[in-house]
PDB file of N, CA and C in Angstrom:
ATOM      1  N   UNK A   1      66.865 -48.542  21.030  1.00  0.00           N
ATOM      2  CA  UNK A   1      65.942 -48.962  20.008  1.00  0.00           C
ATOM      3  C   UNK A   1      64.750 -49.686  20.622  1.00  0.00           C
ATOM      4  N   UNK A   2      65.085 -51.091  21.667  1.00  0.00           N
ATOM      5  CA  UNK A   2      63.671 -51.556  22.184  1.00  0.00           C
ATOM      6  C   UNK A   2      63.240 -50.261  23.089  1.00  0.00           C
ATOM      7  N   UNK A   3      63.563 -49.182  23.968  1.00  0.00           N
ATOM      8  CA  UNK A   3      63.104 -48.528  24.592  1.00  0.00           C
ATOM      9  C   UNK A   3      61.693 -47.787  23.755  1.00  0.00           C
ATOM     10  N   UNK A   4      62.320 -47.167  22.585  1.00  0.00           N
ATOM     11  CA  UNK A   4      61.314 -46.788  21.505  1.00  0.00           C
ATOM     12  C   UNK A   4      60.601 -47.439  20.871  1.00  0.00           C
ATOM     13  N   UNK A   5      60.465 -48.752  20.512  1.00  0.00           N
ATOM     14  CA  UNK A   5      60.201 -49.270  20.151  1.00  0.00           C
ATOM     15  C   UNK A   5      58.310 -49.882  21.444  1.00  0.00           C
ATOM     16  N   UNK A   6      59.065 -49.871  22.605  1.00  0.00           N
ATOM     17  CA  UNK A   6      58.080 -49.988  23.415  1.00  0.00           C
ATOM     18  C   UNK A   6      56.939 -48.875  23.578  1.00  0.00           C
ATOM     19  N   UNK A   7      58.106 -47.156  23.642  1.00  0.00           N
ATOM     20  CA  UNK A   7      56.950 -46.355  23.499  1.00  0.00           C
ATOM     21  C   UNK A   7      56.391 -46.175  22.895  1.00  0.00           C
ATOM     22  N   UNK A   8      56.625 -46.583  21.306  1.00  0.00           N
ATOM     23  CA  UNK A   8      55.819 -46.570  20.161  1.00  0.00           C
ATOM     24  C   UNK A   8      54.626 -47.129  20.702  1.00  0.00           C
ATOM     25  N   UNK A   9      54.336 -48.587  21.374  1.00  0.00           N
ATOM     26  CA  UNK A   9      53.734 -49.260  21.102  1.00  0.00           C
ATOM     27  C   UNK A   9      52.742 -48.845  22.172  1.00  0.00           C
ATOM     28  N   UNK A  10      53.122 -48.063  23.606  1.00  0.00           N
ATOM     29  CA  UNK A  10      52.153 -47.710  24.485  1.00  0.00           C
ATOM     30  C   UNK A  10      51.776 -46.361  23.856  1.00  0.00           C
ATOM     31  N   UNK A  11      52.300 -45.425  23.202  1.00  0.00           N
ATOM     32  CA  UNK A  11      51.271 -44.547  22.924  1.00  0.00           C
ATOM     33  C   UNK A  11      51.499 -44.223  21.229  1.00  0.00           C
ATOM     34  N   UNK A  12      50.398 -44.363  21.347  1.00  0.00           N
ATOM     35  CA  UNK A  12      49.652 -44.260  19.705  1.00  0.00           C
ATOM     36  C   UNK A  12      49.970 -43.426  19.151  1.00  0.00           C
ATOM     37  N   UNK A  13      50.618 -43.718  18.304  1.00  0.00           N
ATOM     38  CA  UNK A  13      51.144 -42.153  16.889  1.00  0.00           C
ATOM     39  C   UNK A  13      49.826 -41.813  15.957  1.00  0.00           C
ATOM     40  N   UNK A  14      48.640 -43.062  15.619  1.00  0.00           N
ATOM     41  CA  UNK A  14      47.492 -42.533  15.258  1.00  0.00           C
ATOM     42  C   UNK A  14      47.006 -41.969  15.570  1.00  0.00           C
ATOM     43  N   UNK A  15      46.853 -41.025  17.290  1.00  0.00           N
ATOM     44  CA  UNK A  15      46.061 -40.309  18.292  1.00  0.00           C
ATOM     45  C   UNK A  15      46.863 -38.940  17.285  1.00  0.00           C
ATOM     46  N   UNK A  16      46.291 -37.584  16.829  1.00  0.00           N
ATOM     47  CA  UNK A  16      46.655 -36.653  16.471  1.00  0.00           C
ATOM     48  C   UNK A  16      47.538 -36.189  17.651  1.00  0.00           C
ATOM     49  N   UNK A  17      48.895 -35.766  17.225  1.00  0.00           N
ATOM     50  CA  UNK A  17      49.473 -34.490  18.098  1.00  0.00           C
ATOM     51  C   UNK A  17      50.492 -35.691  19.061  1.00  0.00           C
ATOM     52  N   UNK A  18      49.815 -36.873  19.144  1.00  0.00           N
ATOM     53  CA  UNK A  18      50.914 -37.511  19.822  1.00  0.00           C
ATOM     54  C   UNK A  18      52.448 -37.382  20.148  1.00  0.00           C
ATOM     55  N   UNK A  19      52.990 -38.110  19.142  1.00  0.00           N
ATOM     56  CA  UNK A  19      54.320 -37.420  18.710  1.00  0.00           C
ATOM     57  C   UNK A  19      54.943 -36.581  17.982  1.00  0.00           C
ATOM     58  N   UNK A  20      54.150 -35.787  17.421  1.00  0.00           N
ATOM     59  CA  UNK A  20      54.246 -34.286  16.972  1.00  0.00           C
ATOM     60  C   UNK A  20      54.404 -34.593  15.608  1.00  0.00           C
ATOM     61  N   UNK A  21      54.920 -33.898  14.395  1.00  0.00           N
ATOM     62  CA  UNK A  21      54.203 -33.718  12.530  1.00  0.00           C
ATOM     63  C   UNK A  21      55.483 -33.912  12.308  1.00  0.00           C
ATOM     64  N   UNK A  22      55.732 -34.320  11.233  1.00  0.00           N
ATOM     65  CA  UNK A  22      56.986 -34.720  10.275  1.00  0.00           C
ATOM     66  C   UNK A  22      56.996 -32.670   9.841  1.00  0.00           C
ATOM     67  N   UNK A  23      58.337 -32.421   9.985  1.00  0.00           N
ATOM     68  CA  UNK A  23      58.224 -30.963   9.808  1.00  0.00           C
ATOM     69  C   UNK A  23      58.483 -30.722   7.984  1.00  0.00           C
ATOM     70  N   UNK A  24      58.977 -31.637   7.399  1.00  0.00           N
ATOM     71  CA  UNK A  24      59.274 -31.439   5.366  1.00  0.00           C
ATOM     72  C   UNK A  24      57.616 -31.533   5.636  1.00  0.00           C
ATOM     73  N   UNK A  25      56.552 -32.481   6.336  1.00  0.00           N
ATOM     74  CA  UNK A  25      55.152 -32.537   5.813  1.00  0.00           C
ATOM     75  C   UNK A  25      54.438 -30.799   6.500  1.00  0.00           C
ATOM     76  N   UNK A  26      54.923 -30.782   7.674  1.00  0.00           N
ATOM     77  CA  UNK A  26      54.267 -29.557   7.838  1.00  0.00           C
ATOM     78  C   UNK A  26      54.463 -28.067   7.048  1.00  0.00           C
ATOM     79  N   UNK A  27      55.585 -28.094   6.491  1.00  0.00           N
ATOM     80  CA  UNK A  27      56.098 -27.066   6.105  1.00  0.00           C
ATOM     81  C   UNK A  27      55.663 -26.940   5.050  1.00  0.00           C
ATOM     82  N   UNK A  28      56.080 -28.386   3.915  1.00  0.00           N
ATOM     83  CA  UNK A  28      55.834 -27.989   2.598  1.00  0.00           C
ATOM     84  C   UNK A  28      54.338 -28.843   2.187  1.00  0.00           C
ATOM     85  N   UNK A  29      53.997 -30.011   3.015  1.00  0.00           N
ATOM     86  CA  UNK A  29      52.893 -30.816   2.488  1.00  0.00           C
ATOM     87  C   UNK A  29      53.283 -32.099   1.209  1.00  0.00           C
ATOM     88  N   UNK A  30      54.966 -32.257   1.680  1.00  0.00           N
ATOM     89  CA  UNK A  30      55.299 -33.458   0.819  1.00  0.00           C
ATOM     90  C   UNK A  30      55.634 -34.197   1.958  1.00  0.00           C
ATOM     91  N   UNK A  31      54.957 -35.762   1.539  1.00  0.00           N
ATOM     92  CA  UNK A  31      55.807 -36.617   2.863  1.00  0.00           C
ATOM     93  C   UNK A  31      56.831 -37.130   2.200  1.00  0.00           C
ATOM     94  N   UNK A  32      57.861 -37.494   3.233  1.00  0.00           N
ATOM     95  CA  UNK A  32      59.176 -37.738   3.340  1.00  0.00           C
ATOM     96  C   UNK A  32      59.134 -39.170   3.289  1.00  0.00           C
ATOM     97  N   UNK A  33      60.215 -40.185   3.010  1.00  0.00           N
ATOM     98  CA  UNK A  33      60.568 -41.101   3.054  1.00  0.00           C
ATOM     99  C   UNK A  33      60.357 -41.928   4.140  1.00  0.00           C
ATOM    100  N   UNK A  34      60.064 -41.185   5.358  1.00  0.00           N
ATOM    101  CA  UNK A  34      59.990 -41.749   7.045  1.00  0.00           C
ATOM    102  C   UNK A  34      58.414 -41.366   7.429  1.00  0.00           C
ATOM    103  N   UNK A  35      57.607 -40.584   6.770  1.00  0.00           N
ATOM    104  CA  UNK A  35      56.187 -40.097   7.022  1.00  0.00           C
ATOM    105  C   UNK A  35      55.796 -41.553   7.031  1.00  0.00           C
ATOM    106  N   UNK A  36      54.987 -41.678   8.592  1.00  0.00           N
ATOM    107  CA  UNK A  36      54.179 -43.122   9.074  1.00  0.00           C
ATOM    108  C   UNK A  36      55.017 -44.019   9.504  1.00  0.00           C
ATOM    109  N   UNK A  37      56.331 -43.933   9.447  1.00  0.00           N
ATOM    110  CA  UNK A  37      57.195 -44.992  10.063  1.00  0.00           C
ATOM    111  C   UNK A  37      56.761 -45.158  11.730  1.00  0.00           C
ATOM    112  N   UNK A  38      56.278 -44.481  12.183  1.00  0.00           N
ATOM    113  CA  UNK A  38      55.704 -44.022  13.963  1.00  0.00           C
ATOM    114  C   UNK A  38      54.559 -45.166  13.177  1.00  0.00           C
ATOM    115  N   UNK A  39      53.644 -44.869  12.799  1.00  0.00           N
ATOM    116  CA  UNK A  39      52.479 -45.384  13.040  1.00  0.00           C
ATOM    117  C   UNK A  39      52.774 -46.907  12.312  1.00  0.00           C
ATOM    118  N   UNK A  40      53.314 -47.033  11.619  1.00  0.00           N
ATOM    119  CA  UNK A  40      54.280 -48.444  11.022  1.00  0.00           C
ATOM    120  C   UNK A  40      54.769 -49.503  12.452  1.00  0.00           C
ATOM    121  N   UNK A  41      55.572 -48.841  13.149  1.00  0.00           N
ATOM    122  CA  UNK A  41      56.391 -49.746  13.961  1.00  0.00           C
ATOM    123  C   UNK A  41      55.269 -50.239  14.995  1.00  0.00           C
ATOM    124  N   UNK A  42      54.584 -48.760  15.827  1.00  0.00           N
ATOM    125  CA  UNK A  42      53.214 -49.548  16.310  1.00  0.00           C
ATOM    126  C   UNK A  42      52.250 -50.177  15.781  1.00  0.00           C
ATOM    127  N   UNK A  43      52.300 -50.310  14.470  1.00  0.00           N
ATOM    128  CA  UNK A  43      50.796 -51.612  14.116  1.00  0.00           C
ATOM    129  C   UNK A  43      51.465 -52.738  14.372  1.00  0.00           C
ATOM    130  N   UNK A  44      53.024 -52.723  13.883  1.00  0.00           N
ATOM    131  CA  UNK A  44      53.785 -53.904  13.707  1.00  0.00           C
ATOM    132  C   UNK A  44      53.393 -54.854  15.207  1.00  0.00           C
ATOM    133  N   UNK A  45      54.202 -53.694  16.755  1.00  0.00           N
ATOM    134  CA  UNK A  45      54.425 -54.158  17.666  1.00  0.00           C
ATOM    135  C   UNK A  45      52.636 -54.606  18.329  1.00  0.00           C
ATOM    136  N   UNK A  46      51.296 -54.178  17.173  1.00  0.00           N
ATOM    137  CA  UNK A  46      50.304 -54.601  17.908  1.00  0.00           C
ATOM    138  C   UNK A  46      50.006 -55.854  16.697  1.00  0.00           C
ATOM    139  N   UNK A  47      51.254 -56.710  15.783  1.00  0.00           N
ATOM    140  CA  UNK A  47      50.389 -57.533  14.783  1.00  0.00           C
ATOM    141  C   UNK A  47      50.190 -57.552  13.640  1.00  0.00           C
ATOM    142  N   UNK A  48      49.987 -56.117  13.278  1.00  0.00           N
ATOM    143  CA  UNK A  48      48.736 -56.281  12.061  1.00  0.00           C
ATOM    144  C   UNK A  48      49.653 -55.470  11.223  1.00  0.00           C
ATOM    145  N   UNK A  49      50.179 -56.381  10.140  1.00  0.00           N
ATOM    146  CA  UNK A  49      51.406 -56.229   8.987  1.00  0.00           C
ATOM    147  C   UNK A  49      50.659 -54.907   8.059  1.00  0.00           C
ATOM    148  N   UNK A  50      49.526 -55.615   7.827  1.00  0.00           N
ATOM    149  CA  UNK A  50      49.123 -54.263   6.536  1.00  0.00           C
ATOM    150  C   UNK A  50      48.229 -53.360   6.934  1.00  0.00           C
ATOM    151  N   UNK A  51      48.154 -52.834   8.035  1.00  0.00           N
ATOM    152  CA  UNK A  51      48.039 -51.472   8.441  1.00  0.00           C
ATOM    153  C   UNK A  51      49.827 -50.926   8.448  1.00  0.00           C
ATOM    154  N   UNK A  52      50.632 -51.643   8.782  1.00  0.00           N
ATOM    155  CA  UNK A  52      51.818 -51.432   9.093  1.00  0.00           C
ATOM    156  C   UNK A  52      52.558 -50.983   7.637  1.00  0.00           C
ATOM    157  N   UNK A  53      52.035 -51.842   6.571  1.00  0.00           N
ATOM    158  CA  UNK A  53      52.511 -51.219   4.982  1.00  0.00           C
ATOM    159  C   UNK A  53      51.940 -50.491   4.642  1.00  0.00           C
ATOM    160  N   UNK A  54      50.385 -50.005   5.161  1.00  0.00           N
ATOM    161  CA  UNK A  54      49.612 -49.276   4.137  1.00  0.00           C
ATOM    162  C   UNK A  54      50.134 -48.073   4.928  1.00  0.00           C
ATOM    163  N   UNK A  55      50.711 -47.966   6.353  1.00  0.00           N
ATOM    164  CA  UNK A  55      51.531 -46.627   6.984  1.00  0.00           C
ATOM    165  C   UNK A  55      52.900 -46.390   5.730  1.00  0.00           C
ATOM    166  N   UNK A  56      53.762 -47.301   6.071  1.00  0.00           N
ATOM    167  CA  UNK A  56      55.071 -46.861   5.255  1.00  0.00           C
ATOM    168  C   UNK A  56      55.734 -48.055   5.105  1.00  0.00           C
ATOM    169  N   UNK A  57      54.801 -48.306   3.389  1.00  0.00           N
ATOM    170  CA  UNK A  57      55.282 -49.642   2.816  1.00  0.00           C
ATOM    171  C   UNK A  57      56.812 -49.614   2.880  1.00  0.00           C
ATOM    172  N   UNK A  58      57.908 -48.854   2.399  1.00  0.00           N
ATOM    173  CA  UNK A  58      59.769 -48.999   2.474  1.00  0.00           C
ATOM    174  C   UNK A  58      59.885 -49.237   3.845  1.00  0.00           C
ATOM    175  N   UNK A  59      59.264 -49.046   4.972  1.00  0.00           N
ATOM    176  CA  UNK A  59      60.036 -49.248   6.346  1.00  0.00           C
ATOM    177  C   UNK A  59      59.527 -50.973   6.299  1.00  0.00           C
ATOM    178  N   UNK A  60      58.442 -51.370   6.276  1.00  0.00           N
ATOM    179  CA  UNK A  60      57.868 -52.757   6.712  1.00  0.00           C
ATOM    180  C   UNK A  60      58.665 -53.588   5.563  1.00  0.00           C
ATOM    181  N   UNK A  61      58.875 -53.551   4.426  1.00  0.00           N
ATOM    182  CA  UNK A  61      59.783 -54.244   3.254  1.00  0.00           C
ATOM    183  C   UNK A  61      61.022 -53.395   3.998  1.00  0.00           C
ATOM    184  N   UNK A  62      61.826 -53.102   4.557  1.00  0.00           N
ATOM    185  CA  UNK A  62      63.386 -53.093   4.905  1.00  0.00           C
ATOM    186  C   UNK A  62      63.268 -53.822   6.390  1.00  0.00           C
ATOM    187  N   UNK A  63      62.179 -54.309   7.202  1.00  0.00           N
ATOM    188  CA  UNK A  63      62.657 -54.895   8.445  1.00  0.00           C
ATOM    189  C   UNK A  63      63.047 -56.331   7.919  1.00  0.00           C
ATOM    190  N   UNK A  64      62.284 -56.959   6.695  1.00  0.00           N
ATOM    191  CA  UNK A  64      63.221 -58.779   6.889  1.00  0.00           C
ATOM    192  C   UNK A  64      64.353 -58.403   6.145  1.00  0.00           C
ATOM    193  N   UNK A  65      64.488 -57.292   5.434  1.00  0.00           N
ATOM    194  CA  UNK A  65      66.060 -57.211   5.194  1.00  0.00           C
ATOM    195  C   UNK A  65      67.073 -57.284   5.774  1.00  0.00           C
ATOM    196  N   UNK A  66      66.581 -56.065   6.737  1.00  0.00           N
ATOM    197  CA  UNK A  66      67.698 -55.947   7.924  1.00  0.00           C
ATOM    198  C   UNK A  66      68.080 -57.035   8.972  1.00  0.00           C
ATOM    199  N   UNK A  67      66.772 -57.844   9.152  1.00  0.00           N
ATOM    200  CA  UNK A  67      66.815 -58.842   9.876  1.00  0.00           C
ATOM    201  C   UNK A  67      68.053 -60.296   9.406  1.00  0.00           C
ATOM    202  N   UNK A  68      67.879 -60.021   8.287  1.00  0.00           N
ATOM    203  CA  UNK A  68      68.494 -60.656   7.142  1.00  0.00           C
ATOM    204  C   UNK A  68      69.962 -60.657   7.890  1.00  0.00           C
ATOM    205  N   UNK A  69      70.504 -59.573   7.348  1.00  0.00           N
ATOM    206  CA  UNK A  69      71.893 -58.824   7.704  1.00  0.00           C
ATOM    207  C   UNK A  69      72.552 -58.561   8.659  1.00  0.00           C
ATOM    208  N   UNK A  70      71.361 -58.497   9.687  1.00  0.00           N
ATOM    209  CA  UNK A  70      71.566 -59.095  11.276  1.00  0.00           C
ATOM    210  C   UNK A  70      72.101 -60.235  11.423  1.00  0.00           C
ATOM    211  N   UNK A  71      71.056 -61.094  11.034  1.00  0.00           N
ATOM    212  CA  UNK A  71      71.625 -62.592  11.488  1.00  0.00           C
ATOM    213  C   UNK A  71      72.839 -63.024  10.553  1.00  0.00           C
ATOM    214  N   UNK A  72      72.780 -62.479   9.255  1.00  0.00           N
ATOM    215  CA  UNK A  72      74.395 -62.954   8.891  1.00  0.00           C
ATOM    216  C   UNK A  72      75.348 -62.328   9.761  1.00  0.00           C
ATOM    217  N   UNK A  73      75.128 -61.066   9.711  1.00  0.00           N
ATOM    218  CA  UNK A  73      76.387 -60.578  10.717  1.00  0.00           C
ATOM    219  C   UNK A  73      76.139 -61.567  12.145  1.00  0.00           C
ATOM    220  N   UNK A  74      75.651 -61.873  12.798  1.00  0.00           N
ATOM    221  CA  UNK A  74      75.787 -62.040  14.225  1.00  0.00           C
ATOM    222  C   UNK A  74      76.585 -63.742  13.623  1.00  0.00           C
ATOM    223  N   UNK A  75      75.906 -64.478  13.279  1.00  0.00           N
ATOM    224  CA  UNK A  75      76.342 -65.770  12.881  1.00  0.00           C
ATOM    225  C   UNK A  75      77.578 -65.791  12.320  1.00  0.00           C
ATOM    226  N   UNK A  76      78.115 -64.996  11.968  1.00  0.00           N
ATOM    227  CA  UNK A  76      79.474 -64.923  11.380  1.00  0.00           C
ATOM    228  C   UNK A  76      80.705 -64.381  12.239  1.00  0.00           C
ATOM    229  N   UNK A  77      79.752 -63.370  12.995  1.00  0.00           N
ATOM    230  CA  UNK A  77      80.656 -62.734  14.637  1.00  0.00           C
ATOM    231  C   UNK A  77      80.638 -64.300  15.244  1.00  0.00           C
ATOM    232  N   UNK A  78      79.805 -64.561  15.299  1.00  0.00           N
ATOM    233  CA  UNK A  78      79.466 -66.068  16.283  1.00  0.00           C
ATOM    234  C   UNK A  78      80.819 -67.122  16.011  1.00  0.00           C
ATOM    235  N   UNK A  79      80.741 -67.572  14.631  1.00  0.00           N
ATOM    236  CA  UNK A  79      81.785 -68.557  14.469  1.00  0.00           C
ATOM    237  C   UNK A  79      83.297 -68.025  14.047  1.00  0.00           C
ATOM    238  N   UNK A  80      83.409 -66.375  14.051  1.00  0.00           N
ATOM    239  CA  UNK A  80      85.021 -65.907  13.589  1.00  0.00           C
ATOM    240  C   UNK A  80      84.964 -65.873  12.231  1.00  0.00           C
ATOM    241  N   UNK A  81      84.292 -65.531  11.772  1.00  0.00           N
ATOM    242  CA  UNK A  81      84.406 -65.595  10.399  1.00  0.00           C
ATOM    243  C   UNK A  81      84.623 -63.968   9.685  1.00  0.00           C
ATOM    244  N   UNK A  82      85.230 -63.737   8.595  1.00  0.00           N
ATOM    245  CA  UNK A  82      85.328 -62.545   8.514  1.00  0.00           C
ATOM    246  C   UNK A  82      83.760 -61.785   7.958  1.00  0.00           C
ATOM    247  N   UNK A  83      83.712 -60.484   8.601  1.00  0.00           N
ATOM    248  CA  UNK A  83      82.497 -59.950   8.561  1.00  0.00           C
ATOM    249  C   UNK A  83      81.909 -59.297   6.915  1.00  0.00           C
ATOM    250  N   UNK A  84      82.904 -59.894   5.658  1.00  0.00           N
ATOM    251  CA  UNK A  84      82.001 -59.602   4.233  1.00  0.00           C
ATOM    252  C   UNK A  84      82.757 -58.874   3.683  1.00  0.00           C
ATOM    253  N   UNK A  85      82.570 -58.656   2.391  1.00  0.00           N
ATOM    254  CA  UNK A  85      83.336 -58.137   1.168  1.00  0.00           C
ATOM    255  C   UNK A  85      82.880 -56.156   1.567  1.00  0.00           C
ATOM    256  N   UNK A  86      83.553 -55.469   2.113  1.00  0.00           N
ATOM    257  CA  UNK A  86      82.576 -54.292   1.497  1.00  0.00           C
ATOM    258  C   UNK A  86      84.276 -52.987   0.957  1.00  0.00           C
ATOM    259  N   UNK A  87      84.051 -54.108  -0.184  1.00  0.00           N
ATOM    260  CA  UNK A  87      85.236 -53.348  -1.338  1.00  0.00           C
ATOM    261  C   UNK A  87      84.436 -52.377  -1.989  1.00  0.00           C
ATOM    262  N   UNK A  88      83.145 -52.295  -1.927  1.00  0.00           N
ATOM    263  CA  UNK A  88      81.944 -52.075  -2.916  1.00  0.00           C
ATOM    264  C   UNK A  88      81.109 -51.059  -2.185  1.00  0.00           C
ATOM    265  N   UNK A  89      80.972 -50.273  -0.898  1.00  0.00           N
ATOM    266  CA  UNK A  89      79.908 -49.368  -0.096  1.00  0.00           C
ATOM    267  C   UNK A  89      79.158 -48.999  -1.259  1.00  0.00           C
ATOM    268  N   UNK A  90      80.063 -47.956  -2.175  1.00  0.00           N
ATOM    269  CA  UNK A  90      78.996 -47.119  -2.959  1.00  0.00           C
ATOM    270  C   UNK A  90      77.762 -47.840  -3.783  1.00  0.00           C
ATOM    271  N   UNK A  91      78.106 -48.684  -3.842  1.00  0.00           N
ATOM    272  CA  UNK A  91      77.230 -49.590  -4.615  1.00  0.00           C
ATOM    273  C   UNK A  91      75.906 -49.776  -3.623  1.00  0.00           C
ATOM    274  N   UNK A  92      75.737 -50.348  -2.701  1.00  0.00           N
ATOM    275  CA  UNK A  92      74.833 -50.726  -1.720  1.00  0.00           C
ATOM    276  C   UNK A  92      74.572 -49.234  -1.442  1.00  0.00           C
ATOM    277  N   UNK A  93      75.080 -48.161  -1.334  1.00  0.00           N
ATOM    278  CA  UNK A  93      74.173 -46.770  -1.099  1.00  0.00           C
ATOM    279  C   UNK A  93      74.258 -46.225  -1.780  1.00  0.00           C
ATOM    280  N   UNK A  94      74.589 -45.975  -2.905  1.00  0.00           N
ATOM    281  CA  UNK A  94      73.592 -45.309  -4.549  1.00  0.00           C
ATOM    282  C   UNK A  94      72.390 -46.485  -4.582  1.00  0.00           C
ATOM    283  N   UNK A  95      72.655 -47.693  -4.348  1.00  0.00           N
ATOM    284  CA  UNK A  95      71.160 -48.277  -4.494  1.00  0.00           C
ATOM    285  C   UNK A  95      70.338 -48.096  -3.078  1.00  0.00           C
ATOM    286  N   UNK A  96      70.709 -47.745  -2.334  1.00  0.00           N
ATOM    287  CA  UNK A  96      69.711 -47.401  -1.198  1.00  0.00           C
ATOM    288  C   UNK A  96      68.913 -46.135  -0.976  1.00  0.00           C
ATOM    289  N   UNK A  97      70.053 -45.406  -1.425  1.00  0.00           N
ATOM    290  CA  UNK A  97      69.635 -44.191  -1.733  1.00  0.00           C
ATOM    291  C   UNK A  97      68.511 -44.031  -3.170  1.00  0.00           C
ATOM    292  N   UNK A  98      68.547 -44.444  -4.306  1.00  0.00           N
ATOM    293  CA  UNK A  98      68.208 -44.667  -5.074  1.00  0.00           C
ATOM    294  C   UNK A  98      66.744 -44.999  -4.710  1.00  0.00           C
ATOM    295  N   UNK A  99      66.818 -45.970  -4.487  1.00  0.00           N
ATOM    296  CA  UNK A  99      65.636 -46.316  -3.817  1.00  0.00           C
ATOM    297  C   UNK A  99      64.563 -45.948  -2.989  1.00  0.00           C
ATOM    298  N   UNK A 100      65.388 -44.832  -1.933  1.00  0.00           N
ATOM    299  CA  UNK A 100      64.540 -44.165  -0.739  1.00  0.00           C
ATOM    300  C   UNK A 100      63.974 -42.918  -1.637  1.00  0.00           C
ATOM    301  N   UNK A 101      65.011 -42.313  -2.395  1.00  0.00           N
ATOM    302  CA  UNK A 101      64.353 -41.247  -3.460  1.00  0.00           C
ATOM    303  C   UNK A 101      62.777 -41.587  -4.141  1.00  0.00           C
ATOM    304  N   UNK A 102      63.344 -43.042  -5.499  1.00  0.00           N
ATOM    305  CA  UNK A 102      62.520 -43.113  -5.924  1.00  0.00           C
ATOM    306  C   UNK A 102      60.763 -43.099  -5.209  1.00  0.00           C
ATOM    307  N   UNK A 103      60.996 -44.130  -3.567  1.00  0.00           N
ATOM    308  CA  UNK A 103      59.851 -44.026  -3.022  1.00  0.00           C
ATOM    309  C   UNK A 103      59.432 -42.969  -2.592  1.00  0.00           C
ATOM    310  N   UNK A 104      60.678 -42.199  -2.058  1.00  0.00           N
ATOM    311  CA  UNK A 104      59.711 -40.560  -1.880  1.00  0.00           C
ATOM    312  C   UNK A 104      59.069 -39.609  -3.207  1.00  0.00           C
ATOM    313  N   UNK A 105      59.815 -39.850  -4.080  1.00  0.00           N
ATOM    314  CA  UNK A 105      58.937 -39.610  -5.315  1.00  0.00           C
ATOM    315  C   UNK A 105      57.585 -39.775  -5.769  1.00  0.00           C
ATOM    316  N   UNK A 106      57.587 -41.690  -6.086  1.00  0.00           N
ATOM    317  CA  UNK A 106      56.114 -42.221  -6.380  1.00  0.00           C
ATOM    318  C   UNK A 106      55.214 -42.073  -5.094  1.00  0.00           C
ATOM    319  N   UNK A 107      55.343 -41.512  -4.095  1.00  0.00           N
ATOM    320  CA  UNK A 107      54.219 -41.659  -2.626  1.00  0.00           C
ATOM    321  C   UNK A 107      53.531 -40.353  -2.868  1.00  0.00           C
ATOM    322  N   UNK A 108      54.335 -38.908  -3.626  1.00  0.00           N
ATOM    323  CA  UNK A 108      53.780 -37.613  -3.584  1.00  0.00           C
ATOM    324  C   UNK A 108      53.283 -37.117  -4.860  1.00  0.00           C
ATOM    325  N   UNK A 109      53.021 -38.242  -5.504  1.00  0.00           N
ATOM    326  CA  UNK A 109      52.452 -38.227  -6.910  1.00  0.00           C
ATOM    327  C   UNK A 109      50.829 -39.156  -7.083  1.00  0.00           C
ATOM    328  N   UNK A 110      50.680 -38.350  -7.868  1.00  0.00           N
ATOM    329  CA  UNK A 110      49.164 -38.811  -7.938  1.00  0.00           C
ATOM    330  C   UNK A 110      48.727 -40.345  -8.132  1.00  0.00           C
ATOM    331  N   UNK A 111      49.305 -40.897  -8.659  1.00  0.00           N
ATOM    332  CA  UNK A 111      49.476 -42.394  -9.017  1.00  0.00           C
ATOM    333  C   UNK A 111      50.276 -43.250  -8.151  1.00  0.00           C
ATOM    334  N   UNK A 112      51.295 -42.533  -7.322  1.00  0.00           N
ATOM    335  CA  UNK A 112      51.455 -43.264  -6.117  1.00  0.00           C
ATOM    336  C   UNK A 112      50.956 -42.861  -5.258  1.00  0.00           C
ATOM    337  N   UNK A 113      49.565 -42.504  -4.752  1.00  0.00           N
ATOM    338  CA  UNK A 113      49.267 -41.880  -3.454  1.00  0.00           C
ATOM    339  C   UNK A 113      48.488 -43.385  -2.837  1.00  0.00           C
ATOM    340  N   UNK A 114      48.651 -44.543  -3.185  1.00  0.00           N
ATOM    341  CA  UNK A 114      47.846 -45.377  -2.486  1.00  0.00           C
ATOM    342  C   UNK A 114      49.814 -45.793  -1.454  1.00  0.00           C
ATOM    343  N   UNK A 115      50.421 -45.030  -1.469  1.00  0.00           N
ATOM    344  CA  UNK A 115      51.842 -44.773  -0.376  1.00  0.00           C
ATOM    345  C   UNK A 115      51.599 -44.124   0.484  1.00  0.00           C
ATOM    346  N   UNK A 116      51.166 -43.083   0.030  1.00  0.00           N
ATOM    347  CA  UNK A 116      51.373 -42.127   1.229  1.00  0.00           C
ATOM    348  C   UNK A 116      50.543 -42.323   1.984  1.00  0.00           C
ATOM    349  N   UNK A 117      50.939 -41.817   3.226  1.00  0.00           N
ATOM    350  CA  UNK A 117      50.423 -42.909   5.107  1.00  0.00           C
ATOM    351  C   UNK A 117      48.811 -42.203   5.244  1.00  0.00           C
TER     352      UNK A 117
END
């Protein structure tokens, strides 16, 4: 993850052809749920948050989440504590899922196109 995370940041996914076309965008001309996440992680790693949302607002709103969930998990590995209730998965992914839909939805619609990257 930091390995990529570095190459993101030395070469530019804004340069055309860089790292090559989201193929659902090349094929059909709908972006996907992940369209701009490349050009997302490098604004991030150069700073600048809202170039980084106006790429792919769901990726930049899920990093303090995850970050979130990180540090509970690690802090809880840390002191022995048991690692959380998950009596419940489906719940947390019908709503994740739910969610990644709905945004791929409103980004390829006319009224959500201030989404798409």
């Amino acid at each position: 993850m930091t390995a990529a995370t570095v190459a993101l940041h030395f070469r530019d996914p804004h340069d055309s052809g860089s790292w090559g076309v989201c193929p659902l965008f090349a094929a059909t001309g709908i972006y996907c749920p992940g369209c701009g996440g490349l050009r997302a992680v490098n604004d991030l790693t150069n700073g600048d948050v809202w170039a980084a949302a106006s790429s792919n607002l769901l990726f930049v709103a899920s990093v303090p989440v995850l970050a979130f969930f990180w540090a509970r998990w690690l802090r809880r590995s840390w002191r022995g504590e048991p690692l959380g209730d998950v009596s419940r998965p489906w719940l947390f992914t019908s709503v994740l899922l739910g969610v990644v839909l709905i945004f791929s939805v409103v980004r390829n619609l006319p009224f959500g196109s201030w989404l798409a990257p």
